[in-house]
PDB file of N, CA and C in Angstrom:
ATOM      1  N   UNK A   1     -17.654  10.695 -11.337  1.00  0.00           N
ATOM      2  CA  UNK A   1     -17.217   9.402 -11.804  1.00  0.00           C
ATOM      3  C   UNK A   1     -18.190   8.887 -12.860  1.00  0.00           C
ATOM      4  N   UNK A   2     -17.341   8.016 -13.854  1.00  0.00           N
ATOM      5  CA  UNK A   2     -18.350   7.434 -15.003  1.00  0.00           C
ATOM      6  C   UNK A   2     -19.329   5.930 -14.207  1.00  0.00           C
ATOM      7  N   UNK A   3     -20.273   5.791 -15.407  1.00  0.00           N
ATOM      8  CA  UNK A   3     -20.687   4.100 -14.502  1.00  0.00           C
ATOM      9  C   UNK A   3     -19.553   3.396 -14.076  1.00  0.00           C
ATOM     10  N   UNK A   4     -18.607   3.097 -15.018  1.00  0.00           N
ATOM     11  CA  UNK A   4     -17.807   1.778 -15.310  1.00  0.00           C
ATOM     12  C   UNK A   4     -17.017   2.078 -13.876  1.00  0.00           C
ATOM     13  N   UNK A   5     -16.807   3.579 -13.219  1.00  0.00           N
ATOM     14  CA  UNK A   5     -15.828   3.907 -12.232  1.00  0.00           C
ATOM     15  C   UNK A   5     -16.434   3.618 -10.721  1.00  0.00           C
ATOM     16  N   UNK A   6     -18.001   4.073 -10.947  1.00  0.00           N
ATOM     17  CA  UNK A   6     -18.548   3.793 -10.149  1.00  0.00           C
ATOM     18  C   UNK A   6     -19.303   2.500  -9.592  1.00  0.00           C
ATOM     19  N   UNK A   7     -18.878   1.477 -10.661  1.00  0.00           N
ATOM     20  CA  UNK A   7     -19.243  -0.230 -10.621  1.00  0.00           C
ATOM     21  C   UNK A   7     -17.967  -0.468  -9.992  1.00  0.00           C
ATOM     22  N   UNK A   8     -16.608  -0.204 -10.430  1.00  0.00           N
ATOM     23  CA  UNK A   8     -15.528  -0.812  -9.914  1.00  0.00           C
ATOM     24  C   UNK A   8     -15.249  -0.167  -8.392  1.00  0.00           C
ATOM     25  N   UNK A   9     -15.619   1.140  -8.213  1.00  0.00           N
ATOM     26  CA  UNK A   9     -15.592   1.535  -6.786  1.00  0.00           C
ATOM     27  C   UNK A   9     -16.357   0.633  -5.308  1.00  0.00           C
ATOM     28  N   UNK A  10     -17.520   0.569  -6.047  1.00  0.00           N
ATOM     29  CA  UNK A  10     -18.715  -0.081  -5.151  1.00  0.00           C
ATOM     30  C   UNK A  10     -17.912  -2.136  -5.328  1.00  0.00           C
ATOM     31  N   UNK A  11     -17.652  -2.173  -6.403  1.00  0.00           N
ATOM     32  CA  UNK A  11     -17.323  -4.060  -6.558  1.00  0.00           C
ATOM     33  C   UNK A  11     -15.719  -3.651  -5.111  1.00  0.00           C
ATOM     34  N   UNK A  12     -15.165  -3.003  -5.129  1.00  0.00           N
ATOM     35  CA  UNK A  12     -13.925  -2.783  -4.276  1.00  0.00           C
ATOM     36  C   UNK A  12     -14.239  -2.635  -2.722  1.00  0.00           C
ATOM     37  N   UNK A  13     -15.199  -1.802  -2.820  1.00  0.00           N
ATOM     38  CA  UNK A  13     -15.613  -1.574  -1.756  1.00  0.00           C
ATOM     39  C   UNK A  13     -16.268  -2.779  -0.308  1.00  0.00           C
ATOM     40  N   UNK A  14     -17.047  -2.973  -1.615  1.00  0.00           N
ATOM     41  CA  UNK A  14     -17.829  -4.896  -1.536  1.00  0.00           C
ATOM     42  C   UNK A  14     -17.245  -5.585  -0.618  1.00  0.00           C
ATOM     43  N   UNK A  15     -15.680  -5.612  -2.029  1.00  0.00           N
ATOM     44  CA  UNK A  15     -14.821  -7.006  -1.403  1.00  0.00           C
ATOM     45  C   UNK A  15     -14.137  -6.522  -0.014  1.00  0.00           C
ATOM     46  N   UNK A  16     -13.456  -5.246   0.483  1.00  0.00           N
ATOM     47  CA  UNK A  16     -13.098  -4.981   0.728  1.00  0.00           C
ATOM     48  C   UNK A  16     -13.758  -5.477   2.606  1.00  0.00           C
ATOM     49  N   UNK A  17     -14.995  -5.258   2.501  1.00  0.00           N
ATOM     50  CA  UNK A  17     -15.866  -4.866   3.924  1.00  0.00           C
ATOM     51  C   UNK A  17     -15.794  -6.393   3.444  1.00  0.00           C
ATOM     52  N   UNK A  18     -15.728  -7.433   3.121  1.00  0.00           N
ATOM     53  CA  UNK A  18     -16.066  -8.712   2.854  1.00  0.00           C
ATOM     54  C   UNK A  18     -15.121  -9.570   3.653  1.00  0.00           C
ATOM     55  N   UNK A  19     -13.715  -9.260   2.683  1.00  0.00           N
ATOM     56  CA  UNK A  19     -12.983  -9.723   3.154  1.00  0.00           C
ATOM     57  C   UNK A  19     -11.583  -9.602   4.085  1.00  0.00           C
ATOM     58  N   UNK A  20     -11.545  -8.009   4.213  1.00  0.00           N
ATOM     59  CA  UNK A  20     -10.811  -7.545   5.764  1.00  0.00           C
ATOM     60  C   UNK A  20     -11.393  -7.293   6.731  1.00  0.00           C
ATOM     61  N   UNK A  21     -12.851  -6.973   6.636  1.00  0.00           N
ATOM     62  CA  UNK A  21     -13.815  -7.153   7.448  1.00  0.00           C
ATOM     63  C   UNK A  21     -15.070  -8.083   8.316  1.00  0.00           C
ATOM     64  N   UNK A  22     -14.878  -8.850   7.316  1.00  0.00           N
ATOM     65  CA  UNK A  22     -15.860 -10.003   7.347  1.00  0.00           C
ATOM     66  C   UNK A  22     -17.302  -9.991   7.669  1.00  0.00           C
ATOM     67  N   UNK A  23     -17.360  -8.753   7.078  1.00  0.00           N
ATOM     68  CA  UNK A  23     -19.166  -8.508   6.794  1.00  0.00           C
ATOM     69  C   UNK A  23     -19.682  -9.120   5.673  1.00  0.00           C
ATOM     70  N   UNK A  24     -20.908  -9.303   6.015  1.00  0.00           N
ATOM     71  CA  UNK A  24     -21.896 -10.300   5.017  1.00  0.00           C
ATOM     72  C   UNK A  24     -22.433  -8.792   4.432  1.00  0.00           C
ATOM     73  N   UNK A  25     -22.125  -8.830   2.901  1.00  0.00           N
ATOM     74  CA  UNK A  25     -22.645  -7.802   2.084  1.00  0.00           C
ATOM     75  C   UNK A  25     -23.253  -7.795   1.038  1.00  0.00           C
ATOM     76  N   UNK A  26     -24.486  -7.078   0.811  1.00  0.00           N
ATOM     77  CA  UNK A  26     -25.701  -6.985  -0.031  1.00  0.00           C
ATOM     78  C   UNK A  26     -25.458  -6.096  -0.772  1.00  0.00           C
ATOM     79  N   UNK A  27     -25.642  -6.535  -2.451  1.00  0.00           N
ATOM     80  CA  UNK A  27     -25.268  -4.876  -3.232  1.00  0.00           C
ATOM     81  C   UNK A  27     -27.338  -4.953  -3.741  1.00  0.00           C
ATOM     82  N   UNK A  28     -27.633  -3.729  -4.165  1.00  0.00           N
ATOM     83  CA  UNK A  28     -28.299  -3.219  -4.649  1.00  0.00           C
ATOM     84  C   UNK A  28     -28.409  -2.287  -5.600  1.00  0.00           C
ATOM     85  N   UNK A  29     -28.678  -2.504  -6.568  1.00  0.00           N
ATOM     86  CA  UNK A  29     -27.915  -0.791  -7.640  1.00  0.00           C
ATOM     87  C   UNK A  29     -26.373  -0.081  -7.301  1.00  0.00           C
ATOM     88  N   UNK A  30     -26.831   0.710  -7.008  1.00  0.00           N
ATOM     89  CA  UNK A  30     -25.549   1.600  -6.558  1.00  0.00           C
ATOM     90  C   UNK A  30     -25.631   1.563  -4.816  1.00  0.00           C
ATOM     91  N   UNK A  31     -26.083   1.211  -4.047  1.00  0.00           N
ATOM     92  CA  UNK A  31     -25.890   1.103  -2.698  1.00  0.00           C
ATOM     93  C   UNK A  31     -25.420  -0.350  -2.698  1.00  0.00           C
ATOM     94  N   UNK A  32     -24.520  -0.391  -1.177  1.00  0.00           N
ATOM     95  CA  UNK A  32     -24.161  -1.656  -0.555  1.00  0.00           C
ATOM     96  C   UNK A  32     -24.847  -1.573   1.034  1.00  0.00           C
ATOM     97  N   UNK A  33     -25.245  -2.696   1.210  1.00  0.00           N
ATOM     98  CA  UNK A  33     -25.853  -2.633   2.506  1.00  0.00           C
ATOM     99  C   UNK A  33     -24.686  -3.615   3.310  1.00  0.00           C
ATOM    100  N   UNK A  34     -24.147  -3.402   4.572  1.00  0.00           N
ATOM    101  CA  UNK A  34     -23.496  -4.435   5.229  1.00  0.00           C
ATOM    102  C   UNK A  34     -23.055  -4.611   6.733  1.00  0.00           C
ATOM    103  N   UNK A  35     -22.666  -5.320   7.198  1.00  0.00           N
ATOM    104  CA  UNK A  35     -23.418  -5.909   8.542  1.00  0.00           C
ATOM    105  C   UNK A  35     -22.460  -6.851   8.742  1.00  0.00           C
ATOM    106  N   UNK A  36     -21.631  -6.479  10.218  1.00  0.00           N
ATOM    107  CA  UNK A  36     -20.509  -7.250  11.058  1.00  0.00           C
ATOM    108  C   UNK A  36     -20.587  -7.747  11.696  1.00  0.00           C
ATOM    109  N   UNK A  37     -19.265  -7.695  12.574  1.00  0.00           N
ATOM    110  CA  UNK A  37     -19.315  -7.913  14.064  1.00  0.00           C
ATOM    111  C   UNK A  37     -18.664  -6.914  15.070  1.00  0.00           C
ATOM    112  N   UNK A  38     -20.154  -5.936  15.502  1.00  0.00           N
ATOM    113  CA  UNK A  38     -19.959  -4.579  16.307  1.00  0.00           C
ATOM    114  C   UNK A  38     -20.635  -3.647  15.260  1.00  0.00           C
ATOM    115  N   UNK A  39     -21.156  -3.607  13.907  1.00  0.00           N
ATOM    116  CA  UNK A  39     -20.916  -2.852  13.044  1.00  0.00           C
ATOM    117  C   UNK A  39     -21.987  -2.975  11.829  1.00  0.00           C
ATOM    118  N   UNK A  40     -22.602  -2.142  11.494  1.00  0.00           N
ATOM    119  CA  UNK A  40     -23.566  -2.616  10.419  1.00  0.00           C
ATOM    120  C   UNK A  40     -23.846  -0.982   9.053  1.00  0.00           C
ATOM    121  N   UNK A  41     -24.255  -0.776   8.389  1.00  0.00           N
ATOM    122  CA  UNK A  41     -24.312   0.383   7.462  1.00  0.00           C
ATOM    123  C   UNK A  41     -24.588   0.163   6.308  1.00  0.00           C
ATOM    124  N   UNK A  42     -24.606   1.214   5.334  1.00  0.00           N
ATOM    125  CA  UNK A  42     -24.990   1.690   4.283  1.00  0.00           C
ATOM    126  C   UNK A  42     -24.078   2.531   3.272  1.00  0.00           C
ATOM    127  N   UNK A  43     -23.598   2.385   1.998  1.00  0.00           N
ATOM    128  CA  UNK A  43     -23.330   3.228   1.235  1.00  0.00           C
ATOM    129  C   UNK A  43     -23.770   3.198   0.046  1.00  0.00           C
ATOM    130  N   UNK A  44     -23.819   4.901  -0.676  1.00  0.00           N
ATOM    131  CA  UNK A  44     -24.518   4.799  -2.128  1.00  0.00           C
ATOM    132  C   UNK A  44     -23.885   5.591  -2.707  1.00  0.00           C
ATOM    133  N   UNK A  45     -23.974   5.375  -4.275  1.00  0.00           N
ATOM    134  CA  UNK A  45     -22.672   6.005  -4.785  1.00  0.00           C
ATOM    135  C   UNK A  45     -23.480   6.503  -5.532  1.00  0.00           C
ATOM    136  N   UNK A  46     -23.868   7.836  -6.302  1.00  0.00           N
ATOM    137  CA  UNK A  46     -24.101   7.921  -7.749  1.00  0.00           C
ATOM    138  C   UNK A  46     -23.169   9.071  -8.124  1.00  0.00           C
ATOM    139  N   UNK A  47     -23.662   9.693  -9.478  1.00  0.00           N
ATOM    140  CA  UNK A  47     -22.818  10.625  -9.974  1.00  0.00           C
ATOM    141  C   UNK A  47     -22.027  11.395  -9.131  1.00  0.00           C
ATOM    142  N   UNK A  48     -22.817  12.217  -8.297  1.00  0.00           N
ATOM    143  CA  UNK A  48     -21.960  13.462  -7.757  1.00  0.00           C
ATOM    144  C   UNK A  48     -21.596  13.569  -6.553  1.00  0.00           C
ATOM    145  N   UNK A  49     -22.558  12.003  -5.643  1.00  0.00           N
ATOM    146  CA  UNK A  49     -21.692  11.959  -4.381  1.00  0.00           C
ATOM    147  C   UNK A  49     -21.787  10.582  -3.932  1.00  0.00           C
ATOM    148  N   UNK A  50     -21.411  10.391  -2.450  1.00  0.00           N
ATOM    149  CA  UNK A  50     -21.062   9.184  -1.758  1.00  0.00           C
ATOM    150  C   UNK A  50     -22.241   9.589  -0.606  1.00  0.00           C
ATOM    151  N   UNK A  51     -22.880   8.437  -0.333  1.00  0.00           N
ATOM    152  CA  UNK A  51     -23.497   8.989   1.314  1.00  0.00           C
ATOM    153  C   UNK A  51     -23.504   7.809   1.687  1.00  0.00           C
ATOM    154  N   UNK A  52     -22.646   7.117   3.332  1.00  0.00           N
ATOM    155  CA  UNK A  52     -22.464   6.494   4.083  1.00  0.00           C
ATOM    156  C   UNK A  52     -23.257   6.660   5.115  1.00  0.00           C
ATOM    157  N   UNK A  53     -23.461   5.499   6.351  1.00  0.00           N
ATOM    158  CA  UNK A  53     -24.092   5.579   7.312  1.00  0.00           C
ATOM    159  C   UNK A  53     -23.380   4.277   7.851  1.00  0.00           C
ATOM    160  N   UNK A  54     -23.028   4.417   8.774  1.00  0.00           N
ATOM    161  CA  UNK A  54     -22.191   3.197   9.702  1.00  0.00           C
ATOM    162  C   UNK A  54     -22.573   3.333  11.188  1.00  0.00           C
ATOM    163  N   UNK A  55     -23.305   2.230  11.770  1.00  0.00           N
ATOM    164  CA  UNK A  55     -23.855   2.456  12.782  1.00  0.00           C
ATOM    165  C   UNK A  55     -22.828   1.259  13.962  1.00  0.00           C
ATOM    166  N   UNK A  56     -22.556   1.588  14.573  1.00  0.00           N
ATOM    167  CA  UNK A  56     -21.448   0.987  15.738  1.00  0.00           C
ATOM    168  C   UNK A  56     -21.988   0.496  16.813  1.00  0.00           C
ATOM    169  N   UNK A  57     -21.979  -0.881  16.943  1.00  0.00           N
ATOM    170  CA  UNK A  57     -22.448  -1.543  18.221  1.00  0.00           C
ATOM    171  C   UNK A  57     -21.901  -0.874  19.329  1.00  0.00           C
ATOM    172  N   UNK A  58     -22.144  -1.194  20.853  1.00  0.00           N
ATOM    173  CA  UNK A  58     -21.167  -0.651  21.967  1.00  0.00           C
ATOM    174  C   UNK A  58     -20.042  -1.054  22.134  1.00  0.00           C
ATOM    175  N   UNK A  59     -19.740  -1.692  21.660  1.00  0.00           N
ATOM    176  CA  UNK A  59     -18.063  -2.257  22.168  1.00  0.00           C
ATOM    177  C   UNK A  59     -17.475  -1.552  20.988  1.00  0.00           C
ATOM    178  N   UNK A  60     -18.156  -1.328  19.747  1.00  0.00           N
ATOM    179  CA  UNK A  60     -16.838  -0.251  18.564  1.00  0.00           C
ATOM    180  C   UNK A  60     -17.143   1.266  19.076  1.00  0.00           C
ATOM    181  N   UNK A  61     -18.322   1.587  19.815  1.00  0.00           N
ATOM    182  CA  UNK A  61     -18.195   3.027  19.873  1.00  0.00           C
ATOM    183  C   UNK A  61     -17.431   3.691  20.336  1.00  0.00           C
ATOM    184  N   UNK A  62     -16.074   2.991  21.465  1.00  0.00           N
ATOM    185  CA  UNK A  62     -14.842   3.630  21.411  1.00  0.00           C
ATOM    186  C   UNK A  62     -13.884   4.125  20.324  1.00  0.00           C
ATOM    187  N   UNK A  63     -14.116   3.761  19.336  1.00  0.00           N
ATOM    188  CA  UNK A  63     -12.830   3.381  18.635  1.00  0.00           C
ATOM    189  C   UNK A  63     -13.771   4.496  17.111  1.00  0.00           C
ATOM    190  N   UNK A  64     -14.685   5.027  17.438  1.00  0.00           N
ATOM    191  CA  UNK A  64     -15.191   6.070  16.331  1.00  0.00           C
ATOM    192  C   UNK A  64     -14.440   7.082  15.970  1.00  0.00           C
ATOM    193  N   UNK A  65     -13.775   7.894  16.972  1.00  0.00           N
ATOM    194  CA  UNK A  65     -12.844   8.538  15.773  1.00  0.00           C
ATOM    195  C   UNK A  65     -11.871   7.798  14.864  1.00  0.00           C
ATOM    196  N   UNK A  66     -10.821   6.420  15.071  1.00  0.00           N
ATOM    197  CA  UNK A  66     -10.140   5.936  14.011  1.00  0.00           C
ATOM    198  C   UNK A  66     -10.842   5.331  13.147  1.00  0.00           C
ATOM    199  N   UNK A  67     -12.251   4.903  13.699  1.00  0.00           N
ATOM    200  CA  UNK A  67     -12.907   4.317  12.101  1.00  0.00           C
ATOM    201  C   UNK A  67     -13.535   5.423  11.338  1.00  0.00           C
ATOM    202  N   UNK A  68     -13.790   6.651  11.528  1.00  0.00           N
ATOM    203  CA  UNK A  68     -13.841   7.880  11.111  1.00  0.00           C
ATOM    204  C   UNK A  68     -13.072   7.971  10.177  1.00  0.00           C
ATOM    205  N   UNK A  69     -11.383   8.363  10.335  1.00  0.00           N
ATOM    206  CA  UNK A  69     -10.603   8.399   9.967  1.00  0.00           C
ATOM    207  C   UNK A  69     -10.132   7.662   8.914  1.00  0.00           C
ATOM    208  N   UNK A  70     -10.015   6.512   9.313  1.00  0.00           N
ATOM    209  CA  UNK A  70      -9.870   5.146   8.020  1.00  0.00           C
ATOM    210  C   UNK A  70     -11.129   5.193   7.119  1.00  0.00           C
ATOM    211  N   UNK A  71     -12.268   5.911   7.676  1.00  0.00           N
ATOM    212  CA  UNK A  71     -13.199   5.783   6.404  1.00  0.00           C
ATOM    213  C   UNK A  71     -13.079   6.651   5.595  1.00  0.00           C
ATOM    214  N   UNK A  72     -12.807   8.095   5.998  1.00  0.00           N
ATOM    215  CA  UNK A  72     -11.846   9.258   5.063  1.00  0.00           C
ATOM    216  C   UNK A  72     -11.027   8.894   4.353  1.00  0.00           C
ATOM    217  N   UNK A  73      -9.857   8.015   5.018  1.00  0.00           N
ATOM    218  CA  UNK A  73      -8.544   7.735   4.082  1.00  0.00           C
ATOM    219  C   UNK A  73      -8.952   6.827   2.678  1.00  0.00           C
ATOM    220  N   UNK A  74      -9.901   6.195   3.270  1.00  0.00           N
ATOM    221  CA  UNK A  74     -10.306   5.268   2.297  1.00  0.00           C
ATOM    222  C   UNK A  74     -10.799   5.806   0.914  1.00  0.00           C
ATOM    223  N   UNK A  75     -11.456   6.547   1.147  1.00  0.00           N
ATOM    224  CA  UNK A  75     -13.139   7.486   0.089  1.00  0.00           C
ATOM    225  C   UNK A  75     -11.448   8.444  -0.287  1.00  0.00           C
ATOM    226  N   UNK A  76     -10.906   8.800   0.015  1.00  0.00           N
ATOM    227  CA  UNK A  76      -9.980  10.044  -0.864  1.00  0.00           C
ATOM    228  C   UNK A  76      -9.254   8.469  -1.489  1.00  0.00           C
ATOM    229  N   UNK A  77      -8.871   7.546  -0.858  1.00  0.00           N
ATOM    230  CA  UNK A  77      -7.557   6.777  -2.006  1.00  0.00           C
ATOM    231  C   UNK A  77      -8.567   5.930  -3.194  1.00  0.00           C
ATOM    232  N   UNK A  78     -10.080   5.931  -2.988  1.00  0.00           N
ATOM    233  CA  UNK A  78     -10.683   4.780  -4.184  1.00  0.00           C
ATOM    234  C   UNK A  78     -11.432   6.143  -4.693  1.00  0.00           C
ATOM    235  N   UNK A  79     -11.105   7.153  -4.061  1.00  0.00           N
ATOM    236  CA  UNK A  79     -12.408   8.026  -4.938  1.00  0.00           C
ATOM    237  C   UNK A  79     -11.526   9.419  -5.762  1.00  0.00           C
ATOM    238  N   UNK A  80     -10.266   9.044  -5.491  1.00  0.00           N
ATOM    239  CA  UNK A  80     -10.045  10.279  -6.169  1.00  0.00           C
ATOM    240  C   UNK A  80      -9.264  10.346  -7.914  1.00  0.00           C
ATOM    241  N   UNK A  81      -9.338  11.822  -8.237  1.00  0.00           N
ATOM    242  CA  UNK A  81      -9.464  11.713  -9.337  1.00  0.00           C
ATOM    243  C   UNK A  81      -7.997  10.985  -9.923  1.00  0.00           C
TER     244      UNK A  81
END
């Protein structure tokens, strides 16, 4: 991805955990830092990859394979070519 693709990925991303999620979110360069309810993590974007980290309170750690899943669906529909 170019900058301009990878500013609008991360600004989407942002809003996204912001406002269907209602995490309070911190951008930094190319990482977003952000933090719920049950739910807190990390993503960074540069040229050639994505690296996430989503750490799950106890009451979401049931539900890790569909947020697994929805986080896949997600990264292939904003990240692909």
């Amino acid at each position: 991805m170019d900058q301009a693709s990878q500013e609008a990925a991360l600004e989407r991303l942002a809003a996204h955990l912001g406002d269907a999620l209602g995490a309070s979110v911190a951008r930094e360069a190319q990482t977003i830092q952000f933090d719920g309810r049950g739910f807190s993590g990390t993503v960074t974007l540069d040229d050639e990859r994505v690296v996430g980290e989503v750490r799950l309170g106890l009451m979401m750690r049931p539900l890790k394979g569909v947020i697994t899943r929805e986080i896949e669906a997600g990264l292939d529909h904003y990240l692909a070519d």
